[in-house]
N, C-alpha and C. Protein backbone atom coordinates (compact mmCIF):
# COMPACT_ATOMS: atom_id res chain seq x y z
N UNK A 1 92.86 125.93 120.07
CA UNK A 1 93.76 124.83 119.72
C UNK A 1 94.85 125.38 118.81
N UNK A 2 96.23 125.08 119.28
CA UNK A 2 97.11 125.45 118.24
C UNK A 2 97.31 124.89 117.26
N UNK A 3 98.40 124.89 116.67
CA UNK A 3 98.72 123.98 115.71
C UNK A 3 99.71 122.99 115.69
N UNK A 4 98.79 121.96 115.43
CA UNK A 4 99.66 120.44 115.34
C UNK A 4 100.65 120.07 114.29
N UNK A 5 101.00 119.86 114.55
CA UNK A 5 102.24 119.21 113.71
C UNK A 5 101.61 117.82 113.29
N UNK A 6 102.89 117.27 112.09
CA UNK A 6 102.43 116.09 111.79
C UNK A 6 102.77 114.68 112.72
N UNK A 7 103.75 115.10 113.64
CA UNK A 7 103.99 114.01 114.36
C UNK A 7 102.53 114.32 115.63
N UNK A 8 102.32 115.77 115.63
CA UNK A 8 101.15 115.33 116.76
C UNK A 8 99.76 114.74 116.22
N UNK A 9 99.67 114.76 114.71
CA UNK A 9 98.63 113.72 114.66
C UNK A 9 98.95 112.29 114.60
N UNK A 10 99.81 112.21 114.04
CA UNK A 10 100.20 110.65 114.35
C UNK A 10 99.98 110.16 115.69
N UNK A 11 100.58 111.30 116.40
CA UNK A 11 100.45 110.43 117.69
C UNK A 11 98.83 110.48 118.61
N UNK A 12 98.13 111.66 118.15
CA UNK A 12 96.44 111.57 118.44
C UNK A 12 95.93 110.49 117.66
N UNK A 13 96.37 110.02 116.37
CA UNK A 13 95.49 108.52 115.88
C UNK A 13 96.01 107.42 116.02
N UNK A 14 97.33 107.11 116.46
CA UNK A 14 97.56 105.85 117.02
C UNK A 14 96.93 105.62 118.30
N UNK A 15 96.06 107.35 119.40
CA UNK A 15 95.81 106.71 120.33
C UNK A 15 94.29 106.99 120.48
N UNK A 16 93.91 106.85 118.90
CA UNK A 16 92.32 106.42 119.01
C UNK A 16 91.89 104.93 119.15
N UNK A 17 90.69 105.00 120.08
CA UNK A 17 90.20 103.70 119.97
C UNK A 17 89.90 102.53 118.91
N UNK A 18 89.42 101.21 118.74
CA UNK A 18 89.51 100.81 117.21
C UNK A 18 88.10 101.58 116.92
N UNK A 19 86.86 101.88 117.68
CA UNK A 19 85.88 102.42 117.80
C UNK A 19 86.08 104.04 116.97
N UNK A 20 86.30 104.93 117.68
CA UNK A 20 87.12 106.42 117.34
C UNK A 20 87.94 106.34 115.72
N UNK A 21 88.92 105.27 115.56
CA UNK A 21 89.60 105.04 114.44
C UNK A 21 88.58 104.73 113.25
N UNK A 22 87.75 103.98 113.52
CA UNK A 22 86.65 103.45 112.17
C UNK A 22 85.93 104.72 112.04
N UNK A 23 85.64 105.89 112.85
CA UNK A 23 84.85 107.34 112.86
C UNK A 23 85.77 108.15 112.27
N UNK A 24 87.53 108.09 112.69
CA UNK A 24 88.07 109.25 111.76
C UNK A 24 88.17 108.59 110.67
N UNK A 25 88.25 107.14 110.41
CA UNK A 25 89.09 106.69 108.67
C UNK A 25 87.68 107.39 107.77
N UNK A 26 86.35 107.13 108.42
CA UNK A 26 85.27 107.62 107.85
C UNK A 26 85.25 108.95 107.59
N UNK A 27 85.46 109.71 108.21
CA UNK A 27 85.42 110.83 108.38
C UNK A 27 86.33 111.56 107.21
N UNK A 28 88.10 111.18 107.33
CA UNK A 28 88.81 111.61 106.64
C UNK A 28 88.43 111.01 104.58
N UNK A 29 88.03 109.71 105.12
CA UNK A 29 87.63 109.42 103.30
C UNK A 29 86.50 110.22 102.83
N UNK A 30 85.49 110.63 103.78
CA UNK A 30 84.83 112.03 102.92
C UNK A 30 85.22 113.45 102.64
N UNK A 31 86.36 113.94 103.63
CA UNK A 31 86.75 115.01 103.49
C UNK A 31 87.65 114.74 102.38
N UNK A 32 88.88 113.71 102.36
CA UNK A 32 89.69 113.83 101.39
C UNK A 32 88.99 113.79 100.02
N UNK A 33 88.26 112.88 99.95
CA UNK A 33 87.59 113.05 98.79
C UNK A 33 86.64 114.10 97.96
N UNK A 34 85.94 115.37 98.75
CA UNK A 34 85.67 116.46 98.74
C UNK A 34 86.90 117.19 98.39
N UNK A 35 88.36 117.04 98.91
CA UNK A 35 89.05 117.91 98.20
C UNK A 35 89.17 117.49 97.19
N UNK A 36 89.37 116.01 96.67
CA UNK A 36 89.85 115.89 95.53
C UNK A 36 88.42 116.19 94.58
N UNK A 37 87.31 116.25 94.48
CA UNK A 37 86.04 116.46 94.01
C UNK A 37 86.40 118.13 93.44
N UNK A 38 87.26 118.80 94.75
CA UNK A 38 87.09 120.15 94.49
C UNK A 38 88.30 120.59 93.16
N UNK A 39 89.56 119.41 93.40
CA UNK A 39 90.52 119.76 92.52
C UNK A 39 90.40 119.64 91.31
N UNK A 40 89.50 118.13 91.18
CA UNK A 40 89.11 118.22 90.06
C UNK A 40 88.43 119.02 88.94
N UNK A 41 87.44 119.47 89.79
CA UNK A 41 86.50 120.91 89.28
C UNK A 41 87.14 121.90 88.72
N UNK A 42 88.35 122.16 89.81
CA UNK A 42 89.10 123.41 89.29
C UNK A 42 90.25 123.32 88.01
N UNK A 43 90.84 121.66 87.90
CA UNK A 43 91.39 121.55 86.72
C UNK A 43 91.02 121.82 85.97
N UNK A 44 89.14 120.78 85.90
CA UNK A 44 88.58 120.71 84.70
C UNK A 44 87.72 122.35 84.11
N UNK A 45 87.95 123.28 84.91
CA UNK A 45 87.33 124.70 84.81
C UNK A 45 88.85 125.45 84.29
N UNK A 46 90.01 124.91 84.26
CA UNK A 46 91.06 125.64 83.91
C UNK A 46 91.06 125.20 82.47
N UNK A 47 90.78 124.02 82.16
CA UNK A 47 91.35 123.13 81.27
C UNK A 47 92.68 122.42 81.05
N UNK A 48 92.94 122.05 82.18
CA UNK A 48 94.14 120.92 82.37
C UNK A 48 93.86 119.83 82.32
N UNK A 49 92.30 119.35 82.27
CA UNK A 49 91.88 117.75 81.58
C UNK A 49 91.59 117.75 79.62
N UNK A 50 91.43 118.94 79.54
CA UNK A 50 90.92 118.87 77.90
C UNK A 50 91.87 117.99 77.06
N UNK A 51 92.96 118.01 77.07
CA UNK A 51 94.16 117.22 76.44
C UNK A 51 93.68 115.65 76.72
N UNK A 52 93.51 115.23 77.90
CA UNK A 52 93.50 114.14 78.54
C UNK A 52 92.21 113.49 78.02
N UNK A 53 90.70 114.22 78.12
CA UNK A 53 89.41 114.13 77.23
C UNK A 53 89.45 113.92 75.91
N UNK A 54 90.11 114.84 74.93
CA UNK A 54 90.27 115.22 73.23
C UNK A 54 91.05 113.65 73.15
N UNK A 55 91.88 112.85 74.07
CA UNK A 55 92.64 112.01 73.82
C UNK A 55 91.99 110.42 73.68
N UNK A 56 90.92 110.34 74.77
CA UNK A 56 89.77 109.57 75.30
C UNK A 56 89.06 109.22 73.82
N UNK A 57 88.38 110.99 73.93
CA UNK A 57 87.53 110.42 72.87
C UNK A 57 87.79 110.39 71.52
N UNK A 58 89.33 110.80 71.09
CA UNK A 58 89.39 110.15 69.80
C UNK A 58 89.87 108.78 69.90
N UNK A 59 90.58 108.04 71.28
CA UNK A 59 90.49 107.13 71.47
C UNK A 59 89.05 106.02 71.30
N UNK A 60 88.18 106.79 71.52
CA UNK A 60 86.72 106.01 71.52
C UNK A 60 86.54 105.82 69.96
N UNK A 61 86.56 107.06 68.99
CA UNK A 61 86.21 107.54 68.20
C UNK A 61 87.03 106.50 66.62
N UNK A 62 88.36 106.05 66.91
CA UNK A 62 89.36 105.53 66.60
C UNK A 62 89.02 103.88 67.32
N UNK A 63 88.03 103.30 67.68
CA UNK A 63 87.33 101.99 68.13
C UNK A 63 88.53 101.58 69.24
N UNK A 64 89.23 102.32 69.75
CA UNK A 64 90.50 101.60 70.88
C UNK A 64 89.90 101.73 72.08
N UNK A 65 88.67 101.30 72.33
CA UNK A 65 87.99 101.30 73.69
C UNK A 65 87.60 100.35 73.90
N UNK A 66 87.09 99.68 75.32
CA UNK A 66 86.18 98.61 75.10
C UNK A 66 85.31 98.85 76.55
N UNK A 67 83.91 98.56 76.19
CA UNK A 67 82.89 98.49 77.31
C UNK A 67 83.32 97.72 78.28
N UNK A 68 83.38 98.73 79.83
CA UNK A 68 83.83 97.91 80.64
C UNK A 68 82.50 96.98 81.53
């Protein structure tokens, strides 16, 4: 299989079934979400969340939180 372009997937999932369509939306919300699982990992292993955390929890720490 070569490579598709973005108009050739568009045009392979407009001509999935509603059957086929409920299998890729499934399909793609676990993969996308595995990448983002993976990006996250790698921020939080760089430390590009620590700022964002140190901020949280002196937010917590400073009573500006509330149990959701």
């Amino acid at each position: 299989m070569g490579t598709m372009t973005l108009h050739d997937l568009e045009n392979a999932v407009t001509g999935l079934s509603p059957d086929e369509l409920a299998r890729f939306r499934a399909w793609f919300a676990e993969y996308d979400g595995e990448l983002w699982d993976q990006q996250i990992e790698a921020d939080a292993r760089a430390g590009r969340l620590d700022a964002l955390a140190d901020a949280a929890l002196r937010a917590h720490h400073d009573g500006n939180t509330q149990e959701l």
